[in-house]
Protein backbone atom coordinates (compact mmCIF):
# COMPACT_ATOMS: atom_id res chain seq x y z
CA UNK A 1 -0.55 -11.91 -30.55
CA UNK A 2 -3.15 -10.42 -28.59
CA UNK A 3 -4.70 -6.38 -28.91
CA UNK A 4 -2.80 -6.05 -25.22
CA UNK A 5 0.67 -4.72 -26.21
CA UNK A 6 -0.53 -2.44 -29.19
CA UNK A 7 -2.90 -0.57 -26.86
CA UNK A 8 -0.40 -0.65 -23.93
CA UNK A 9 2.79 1.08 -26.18
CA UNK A 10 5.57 0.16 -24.28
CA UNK A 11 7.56 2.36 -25.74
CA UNK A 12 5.41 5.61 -25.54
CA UNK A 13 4.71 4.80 -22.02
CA UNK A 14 8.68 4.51 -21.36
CA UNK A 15 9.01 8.51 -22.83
CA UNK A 16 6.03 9.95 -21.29
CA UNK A 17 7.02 8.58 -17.97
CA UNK A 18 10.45 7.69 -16.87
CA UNK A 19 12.39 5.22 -14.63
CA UNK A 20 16.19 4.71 -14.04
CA UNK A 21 18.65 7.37 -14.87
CA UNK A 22 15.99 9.32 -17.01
CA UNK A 23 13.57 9.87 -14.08
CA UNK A 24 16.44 11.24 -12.18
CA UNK A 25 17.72 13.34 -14.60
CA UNK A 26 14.15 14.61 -16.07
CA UNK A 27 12.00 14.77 -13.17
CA UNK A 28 15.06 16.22 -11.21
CA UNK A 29 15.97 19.28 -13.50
CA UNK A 30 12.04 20.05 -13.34
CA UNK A 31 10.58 22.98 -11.36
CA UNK A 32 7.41 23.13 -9.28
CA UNK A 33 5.93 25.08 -12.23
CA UNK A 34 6.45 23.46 -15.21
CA UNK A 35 5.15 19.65 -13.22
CA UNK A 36 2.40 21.65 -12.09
CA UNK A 37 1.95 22.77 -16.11
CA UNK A 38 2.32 19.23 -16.75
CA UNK A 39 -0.43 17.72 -14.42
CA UNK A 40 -2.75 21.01 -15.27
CA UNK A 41 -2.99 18.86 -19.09
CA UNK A 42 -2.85 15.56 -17.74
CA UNK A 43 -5.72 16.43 -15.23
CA UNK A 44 -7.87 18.12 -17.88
CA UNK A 45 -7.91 15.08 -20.18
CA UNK A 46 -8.86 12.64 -17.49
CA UNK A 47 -11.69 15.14 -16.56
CA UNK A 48 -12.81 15.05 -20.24
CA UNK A 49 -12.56 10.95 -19.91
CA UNK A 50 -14.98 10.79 -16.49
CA UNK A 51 -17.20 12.70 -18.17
CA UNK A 52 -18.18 9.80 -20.21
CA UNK A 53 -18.02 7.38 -17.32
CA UNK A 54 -21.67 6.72 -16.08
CA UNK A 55 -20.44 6.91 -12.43
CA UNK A 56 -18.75 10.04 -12.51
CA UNK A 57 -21.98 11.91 -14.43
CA UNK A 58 -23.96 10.45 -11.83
CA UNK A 59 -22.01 11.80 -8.73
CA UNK A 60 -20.97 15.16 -10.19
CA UNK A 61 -24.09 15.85 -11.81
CA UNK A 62 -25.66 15.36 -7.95
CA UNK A 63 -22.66 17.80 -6.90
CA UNK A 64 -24.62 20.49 -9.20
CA UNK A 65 -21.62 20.11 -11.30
CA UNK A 66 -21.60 20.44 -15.28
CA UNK A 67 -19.11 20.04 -18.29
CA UNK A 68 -16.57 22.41 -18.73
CA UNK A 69 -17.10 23.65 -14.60
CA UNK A 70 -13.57 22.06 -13.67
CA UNK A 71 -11.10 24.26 -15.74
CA UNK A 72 -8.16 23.38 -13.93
CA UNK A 73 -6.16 21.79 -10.97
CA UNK A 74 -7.82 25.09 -8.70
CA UNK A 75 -10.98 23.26 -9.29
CA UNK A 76 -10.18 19.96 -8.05
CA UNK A 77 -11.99 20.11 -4.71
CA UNK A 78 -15.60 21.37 -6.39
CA UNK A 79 -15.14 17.34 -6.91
CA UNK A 80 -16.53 15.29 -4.52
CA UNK A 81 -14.37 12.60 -3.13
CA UNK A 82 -15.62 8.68 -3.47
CA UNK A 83 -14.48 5.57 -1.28
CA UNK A 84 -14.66 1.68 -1.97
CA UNK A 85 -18.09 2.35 -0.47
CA UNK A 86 -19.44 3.96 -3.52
CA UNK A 87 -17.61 1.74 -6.09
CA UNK A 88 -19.60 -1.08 -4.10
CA UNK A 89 -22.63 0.69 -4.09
CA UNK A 90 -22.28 1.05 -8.00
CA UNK A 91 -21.53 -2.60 -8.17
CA UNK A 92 -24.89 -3.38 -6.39
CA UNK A 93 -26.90 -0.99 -8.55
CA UNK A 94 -25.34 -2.22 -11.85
CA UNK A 95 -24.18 -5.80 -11.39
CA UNK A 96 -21.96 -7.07 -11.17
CA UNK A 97 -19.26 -4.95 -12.09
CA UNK A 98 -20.68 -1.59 -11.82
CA UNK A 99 -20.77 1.22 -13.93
CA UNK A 100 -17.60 2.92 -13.12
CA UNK A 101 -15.91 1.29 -15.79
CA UNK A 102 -15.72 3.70 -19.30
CA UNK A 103 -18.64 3.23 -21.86
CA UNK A 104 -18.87 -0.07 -23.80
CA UNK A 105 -17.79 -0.21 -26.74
CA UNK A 106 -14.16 2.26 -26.13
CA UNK A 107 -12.70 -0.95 -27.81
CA UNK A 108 -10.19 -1.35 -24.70
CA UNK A 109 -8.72 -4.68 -23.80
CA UNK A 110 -10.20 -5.55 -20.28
CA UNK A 111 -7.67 -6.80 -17.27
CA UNK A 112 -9.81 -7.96 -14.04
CA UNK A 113 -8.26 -8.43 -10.37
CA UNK A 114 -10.34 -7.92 -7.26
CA UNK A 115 -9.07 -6.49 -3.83
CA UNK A 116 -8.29 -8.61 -0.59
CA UNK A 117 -11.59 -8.17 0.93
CA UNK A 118 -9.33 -7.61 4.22
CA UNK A 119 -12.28 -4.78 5.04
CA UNK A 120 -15.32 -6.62 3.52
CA UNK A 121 -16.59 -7.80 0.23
CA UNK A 122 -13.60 -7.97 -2.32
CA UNK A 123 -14.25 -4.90 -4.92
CA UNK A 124 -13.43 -5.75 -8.52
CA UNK A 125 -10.59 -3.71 -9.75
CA UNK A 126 -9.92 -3.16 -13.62
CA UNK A 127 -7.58 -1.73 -15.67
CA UNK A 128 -6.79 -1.11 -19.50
CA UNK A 129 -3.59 -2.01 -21.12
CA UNK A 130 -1.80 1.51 -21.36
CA UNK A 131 -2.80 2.30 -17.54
CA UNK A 132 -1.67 -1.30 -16.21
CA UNK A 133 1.83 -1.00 -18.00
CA UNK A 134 2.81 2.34 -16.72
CA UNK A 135 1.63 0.85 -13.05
CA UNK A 136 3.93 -1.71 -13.51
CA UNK A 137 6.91 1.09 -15.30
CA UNK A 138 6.45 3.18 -12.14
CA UNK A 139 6.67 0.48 -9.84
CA UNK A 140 10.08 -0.40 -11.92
CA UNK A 141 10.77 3.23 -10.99
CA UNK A 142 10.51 2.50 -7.18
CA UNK A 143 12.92 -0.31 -7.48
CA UNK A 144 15.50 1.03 -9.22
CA UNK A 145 15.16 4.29 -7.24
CA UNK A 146 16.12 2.02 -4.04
CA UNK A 147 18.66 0.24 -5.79
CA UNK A 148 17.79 -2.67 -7.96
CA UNK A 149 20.24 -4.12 -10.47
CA UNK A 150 19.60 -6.03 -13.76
CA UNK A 151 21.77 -8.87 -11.81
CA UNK A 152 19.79 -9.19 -8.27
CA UNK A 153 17.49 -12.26 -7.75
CA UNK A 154 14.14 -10.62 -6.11
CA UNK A 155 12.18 -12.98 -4.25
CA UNK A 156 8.72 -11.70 -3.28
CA UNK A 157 5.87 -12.74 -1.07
CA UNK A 158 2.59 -11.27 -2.77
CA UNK A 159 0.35 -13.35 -3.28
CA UNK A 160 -1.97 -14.36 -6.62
CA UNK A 161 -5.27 -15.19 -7.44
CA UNK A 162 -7.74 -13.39 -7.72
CA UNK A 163 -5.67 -10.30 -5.90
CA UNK A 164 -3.53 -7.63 -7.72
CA UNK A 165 -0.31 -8.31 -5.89
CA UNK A 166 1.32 -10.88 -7.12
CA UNK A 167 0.39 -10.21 -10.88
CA UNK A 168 1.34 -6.84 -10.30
CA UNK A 169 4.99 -6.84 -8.94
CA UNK A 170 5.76 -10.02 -11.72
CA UNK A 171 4.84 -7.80 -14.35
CA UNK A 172 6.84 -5.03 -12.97
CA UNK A 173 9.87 -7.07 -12.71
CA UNK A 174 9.42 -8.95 -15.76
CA UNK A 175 9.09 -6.05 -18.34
CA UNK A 176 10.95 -3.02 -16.96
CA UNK A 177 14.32 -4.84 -15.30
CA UNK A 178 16.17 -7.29 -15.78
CA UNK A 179 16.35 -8.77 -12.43
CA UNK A 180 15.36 -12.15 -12.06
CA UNK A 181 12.02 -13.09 -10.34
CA UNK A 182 11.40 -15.93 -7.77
CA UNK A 183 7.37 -15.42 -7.73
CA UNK A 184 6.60 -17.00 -4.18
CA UNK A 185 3.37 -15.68 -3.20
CA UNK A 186 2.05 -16.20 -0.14
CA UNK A 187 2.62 -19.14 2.57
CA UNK A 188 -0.40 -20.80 1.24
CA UNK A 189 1.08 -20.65 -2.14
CA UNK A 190 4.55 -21.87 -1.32
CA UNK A 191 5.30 -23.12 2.07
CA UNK A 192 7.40 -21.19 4.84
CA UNK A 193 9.76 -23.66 4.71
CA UNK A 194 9.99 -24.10 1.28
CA UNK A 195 10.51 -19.92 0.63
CA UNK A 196 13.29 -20.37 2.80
CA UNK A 197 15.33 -23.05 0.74
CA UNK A 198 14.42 -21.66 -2.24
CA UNK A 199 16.41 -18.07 -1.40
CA UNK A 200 19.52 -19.51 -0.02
CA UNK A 201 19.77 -22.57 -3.35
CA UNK A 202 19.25 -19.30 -5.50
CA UNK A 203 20.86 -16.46 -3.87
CA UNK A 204 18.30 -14.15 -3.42
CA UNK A 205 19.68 -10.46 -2.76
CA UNK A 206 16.89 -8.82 -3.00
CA UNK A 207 13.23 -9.71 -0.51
CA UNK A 208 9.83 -7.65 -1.75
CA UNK A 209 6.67 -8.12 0.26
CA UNK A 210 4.42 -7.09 3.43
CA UNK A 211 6.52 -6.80 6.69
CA UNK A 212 4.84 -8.92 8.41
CA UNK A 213 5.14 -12.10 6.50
CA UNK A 214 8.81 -11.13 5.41
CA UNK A 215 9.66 -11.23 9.42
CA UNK A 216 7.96 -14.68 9.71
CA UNK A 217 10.41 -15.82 7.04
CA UNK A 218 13.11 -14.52 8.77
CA UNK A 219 12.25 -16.61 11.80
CA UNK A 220 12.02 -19.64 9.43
CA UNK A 221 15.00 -19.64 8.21
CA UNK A 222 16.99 -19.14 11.87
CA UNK A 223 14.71 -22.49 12.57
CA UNK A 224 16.34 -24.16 9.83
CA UNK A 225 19.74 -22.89 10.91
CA UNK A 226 20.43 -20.36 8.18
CA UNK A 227 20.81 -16.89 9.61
CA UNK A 228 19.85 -14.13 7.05
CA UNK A 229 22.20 -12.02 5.48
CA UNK A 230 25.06 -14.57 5.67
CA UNK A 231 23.56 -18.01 4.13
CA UNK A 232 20.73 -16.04 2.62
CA UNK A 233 22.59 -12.83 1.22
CA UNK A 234 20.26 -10.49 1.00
CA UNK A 235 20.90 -6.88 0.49
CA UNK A 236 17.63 -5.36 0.23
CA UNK A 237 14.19 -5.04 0.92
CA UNK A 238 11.52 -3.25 -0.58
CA UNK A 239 7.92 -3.46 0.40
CA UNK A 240 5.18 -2.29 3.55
CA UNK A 241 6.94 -1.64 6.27
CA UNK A 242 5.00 -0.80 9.19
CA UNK A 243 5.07 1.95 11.87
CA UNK A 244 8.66 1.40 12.89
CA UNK A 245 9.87 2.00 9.23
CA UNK A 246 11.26 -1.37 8.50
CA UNK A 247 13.70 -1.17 11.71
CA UNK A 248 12.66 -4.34 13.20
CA UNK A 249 12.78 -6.35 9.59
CA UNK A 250 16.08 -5.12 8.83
CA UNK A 251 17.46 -6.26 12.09
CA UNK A 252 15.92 -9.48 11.41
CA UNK A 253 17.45 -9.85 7.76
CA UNK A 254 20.85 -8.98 9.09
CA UNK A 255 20.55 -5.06 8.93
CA UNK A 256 20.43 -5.06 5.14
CA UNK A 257 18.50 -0.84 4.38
CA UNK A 258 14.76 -1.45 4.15
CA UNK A 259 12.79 0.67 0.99
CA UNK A 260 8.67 1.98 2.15
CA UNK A 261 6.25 2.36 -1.40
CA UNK A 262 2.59 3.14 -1.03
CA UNK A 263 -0.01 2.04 -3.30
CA UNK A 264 -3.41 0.51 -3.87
CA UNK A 265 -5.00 -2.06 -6.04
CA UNK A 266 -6.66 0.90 -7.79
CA UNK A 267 -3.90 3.36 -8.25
CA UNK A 268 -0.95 1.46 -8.42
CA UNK A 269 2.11 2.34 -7.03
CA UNK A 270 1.75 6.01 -5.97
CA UNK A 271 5.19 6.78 -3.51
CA UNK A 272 8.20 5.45 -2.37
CA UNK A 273 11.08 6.19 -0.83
CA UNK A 274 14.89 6.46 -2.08
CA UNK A 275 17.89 5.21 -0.68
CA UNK A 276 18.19 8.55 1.70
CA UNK A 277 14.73 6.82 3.34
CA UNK A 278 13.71 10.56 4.55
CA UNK A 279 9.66 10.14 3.04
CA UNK A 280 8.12 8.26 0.28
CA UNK A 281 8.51 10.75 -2.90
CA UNK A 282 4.93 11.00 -4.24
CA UNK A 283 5.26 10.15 -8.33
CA UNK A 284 3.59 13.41 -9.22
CA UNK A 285 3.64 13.49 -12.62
CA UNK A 286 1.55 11.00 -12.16
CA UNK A 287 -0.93 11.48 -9.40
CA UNK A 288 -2.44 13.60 -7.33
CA UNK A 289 -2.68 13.54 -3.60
CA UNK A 290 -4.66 14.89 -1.05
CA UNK A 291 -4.78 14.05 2.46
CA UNK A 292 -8.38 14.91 3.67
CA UNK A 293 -9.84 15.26 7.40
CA UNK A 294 -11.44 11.78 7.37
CA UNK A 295 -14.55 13.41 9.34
CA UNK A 296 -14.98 16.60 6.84
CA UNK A 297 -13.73 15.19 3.66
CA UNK A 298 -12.03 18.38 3.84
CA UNK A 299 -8.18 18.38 2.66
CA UNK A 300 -6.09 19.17 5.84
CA UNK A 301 -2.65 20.82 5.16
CA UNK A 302 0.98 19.64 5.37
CA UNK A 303 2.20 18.11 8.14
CA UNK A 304 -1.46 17.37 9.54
CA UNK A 305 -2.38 13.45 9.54
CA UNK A 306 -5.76 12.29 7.13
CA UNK A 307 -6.73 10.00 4.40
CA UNK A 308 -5.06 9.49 1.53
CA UNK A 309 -7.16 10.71 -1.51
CA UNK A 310 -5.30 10.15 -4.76
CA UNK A 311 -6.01 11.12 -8.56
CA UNK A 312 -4.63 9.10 -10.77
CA UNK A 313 -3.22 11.24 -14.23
CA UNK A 314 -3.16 8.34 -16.55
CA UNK A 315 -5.86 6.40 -15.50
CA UNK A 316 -7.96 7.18 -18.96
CA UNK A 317 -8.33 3.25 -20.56
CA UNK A 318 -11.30 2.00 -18.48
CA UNK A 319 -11.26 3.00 -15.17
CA UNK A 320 -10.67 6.90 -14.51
CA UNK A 321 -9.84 7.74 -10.89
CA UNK A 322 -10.73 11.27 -9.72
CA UNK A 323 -10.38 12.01 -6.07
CA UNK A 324 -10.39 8.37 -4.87
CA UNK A 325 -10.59 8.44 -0.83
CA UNK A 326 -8.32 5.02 -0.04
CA UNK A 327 -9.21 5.58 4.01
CA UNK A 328 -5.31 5.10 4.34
CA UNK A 329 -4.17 7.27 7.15
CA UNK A 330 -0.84 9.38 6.25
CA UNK A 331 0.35 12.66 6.35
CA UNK A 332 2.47 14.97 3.82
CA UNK A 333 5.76 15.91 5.09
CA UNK A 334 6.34 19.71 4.79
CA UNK A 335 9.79 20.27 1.62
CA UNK A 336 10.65 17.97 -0.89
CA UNK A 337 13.68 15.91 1.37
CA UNK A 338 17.06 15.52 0.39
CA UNK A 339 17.13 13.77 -2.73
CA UNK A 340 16.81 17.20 -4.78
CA UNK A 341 13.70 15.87 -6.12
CA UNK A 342 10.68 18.45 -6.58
CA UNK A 343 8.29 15.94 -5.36
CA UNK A 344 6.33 15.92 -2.12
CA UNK A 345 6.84 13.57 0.37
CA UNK A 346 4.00 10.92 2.38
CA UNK A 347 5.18 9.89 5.64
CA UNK A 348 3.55 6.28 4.70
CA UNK A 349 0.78 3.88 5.53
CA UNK A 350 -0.32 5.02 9.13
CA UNK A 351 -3.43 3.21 9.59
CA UNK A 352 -7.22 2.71 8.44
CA UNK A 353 -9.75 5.25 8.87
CA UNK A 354 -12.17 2.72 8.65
CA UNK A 355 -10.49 0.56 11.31
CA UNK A 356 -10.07 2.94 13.60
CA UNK A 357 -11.56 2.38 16.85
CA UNK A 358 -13.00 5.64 19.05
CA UNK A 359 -12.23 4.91 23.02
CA UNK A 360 -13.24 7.34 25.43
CA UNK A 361 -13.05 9.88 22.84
CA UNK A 362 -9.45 8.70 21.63
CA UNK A 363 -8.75 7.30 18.08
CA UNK A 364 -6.90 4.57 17.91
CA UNK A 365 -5.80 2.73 14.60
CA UNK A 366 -5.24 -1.43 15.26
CA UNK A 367 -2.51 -1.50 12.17
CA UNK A 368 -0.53 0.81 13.99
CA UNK A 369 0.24 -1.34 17.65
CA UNK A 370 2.39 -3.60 15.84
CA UNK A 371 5.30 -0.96 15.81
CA UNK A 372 4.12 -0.47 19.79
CA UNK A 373 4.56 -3.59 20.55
CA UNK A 374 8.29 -4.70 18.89
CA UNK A 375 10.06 -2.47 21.43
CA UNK A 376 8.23 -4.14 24.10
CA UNK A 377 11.13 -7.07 25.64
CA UNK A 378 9.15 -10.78 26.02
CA UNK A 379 7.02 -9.92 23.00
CA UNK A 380 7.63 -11.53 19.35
CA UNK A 381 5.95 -8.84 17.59
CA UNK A 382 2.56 -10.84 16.20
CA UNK A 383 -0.77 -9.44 17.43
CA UNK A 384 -4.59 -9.16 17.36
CA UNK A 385 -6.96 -6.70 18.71
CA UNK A 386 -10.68 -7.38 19.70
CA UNK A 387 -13.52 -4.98 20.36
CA UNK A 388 -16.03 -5.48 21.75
CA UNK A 389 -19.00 -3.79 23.50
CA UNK A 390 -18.67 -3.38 27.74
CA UNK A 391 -21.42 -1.56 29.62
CA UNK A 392 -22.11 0.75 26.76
CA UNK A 393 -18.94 1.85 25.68
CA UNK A 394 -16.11 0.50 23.77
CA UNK A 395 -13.34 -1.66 25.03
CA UNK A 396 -10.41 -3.16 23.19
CA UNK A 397 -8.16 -6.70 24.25
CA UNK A 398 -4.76 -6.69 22.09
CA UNK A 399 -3.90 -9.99 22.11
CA UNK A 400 -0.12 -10.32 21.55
CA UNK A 401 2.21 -13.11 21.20
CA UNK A 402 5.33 -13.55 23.57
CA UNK A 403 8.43 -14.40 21.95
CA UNK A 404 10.10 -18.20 22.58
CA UNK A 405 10.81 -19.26 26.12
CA UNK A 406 9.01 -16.42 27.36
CA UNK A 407 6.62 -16.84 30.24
CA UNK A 408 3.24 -15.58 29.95
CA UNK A 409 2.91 -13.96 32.94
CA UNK A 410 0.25 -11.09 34.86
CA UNK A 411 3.61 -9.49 35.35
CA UNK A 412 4.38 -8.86 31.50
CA UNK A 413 1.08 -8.31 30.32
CA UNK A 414 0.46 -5.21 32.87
CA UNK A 415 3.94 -4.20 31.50
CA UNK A 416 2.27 -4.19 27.98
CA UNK A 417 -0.84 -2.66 29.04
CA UNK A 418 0.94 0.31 30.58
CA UNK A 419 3.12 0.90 27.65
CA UNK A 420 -0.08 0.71 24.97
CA UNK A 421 -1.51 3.64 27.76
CA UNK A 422 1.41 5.83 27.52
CA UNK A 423 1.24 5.25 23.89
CA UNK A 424 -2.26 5.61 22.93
CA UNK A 425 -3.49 7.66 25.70
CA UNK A 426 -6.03 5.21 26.90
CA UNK A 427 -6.34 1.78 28.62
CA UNK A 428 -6.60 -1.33 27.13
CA UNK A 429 -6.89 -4.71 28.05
CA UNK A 430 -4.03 -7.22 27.33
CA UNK A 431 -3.94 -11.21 26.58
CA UNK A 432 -0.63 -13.05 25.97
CA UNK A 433 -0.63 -15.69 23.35
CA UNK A 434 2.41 -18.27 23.08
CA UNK A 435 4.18 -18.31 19.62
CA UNK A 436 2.34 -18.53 16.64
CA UNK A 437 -1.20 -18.48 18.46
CA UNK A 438 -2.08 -16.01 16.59
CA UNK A 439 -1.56 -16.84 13.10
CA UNK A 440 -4.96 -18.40 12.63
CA UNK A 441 -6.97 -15.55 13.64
CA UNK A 442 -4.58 -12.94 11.94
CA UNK A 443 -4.37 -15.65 8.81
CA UNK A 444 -0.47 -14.39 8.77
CA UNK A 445 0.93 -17.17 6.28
CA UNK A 446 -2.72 -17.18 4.22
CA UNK A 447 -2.96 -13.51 3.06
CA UNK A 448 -1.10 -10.60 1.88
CA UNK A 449 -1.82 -8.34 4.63
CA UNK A 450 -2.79 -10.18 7.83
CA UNK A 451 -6.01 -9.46 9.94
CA UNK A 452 -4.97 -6.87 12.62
CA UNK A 453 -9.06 -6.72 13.87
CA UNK A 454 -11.80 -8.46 15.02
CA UNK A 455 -15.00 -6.47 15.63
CA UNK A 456 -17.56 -8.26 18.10
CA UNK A 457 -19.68 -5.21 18.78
């Protein structure tokens, strides 16, 4: 048997942080102090672990900062925050996996997965066995949070290879419920068509994935006559949801309740919401978050929209993560919501700082026109935008898809391009595609998270 399960202690992992019942019961009978007591120690031993991490003495020793300066949570923003910029940068000065990983020789079984590469060169992600299974516990802790049974049969759309997706919910599933897993993937992996049998011969209830591709299923399966809900019986999804908050995929799956979670491939899971669906409680015995002014790198307060800058409590096998900038745009909602949980609460994935686009001094974030464009009547919801460079400024085409038997008309695209205005506060330009035009720029059926932007400046 391999080294993987011994260092991962299932069973320790299950105590120090729990899911189900317990995680109600424990987490809800905590106060503000004694969590904050509890991530005070948790913090202080991950500082001890960067410490020994070649690219954490590098950047804090540049920071003027020495062992023993960070004495407690107060002391957290002395650190200086890092993006996938630097890890990449660390990768290209110590190839070709960088020297963020802990010091060779800690004797830690090694699990490799890279990101998407949706916003450049894929970044190699690692993780050691006690990190990776409490991912996958607190992921288990999202699900049954929004309402998973041992009985349900989850079908989900994340895809494999080389990413962290796929793996990543299977193991999830797999070890910490006793639901029982169709592993799909991706349309590349298993055809459109094919998903679509596959959950009505097997009765899936429950549908896990990226909003985007979990609509396009919907529409499959009205194509082959099912209709979802009734010959497909699903009676939950859980997943990314998008601006409008899952609305427009819960009217397409028969208005079954729709869950949010946040996460990336570095931190795992790190929010999610509950069945009241009033904010995505923030797993804070487990992380830290921030939400910094993506200009300043300074952290912004409550309420006030930034990047998403998370510090991950257990992350001690190989890879610590200490103020990790994701470039996710969110915001913290001011109280702790109705669930009686003393957690905070992230409003969920609002954009990419790194995608956003700056027109005529207005910011505007491509990942977020999707939830623009479903209320828009003659649209079927797909889109891309292009930017491009027009007499020395900026200028943005969203080219969006009109739904079947819809004329493309100049008529319906000036409607769109007045409602983006209103919306964004600036002028764009608008192209109508037919159905499914789209899906070969956006790669909709190939990848996890489609493309939402094309940059031709």
């Amino acid at each position: 048997m391999s080294r993987y399960f011994r260092e991962a202690d299932p069973e320790g992992i299950a105590r120090d942080y729990p899911a189900g019942p317990e995680f109600l019961g424990r987490l809800g009978r905590m106060s503000r102090d004694e969590l904050r007591a509890l991530q005070e120690r948790r913090f202080l031993d991950l500082v001890d672990r960067a410490w020994q991490v070649p690219f954490y003495r590098r950047r804090w020793a540049a920071a003027g900062l020495e062992p023993g300066d960070i004495a407690g949570l107060d002391d957290l923003e002395r650190i200086p925050p890092y993006s996938k910029d630097d890890l990449m940068e660390s990768v290209g000065l110590s190839p070709p996996f960088g020297d963020f990983l802990g010091p060779p020789g800690a004797g830690h079984r090694v699990i490799m997965h890279t990101t998407s590469g949706t916003t450049g060169i894929p970044q190699p992600l690692f993780y050691g066995p006690r990190d990776r299974e409490i991912q996958n516990l607190l992921l288990a802790r999202a699900y049954f949070l929004q309402g998973l049974r041992g009985d349900d049969v989850v079908h989900s759309v994340y895809g494999f290879g080389m990413v962290n997706g796929g793996h990543y919910i299977r193991e999830a599933i797999l070890h910490y419920t006793d639901a029982l897993l169709l592993p799909a993937g991706t349309g590349l992996e298993t055809r459109s068509e094919q998903q679509v049998a596959l959950m009505q011969r097997y009765g899936v209830t429950v549908l896990v994935g990226f909003a985007d591709y979990m609509l396009r299923l919907a529409e499959t399966a009205r194509n082959a006559g099912l209709e979802p809900g009734r010959d497909i019986p699903v009676r939950m999804i859980s997943g990314h949801l998008g601006d409008d908050g899952g609305a427009s995929l819960s009217e397409a799956w028969g208005g079954v309740p729709t869950h949010d979670w946040y996460g990336v491939g570095d931190t795992g899971i790190v929010a999610a919401e509950g069945q009241e669906r009033d904010g995505l409680h923030i797993w804070e015995d487990a992380h830290i978050v921030e939400i910094l002014d993506p200009e300043t790198g300074s952290r912004v307060s409550d309420g006030s929209r930034g990047t998403i800058c998370v510090t991950v409590l257990f992350k001690q096998d190989v890879y610590p993560i200490v103020r990790f900038d994701t470039k996710d745009v969110s915001t913290v909602l001011p109280g702790t919501g109705s669930a009686g949980l003393p957690l905070r609460r992230l409003a969920g994935f609002q954009g990419r700082s790194d995608n956003m686009v700056k027109l005529r001094g207005i910011n505007v974030y491509p990942t977020a026109i999707g939830g623009l464009l479903r209320d828009i009547e003659g649209l079927g919801g797909e889109y891309l935008c292009r930017v491009t460079r027009v007499d020395g400024r900026d200028a943005m085409t969203v080219l969006c898809e009109t739904a079947p038997g819809v004329v493309r008309d100049t008529e319906l695209a000036s409607a769109v391009a007045d409602r983006l205005r209103q919306r964004l506060g600036v002028a764009v330009e608008v192209e109508l595609a037919g159905p499914g035009e789209t899906a070969e720029l956006t790669q909709l059926t190939r990848r996890q998270k489609p493309i939402r932007l094309i940059d031709q400046r």
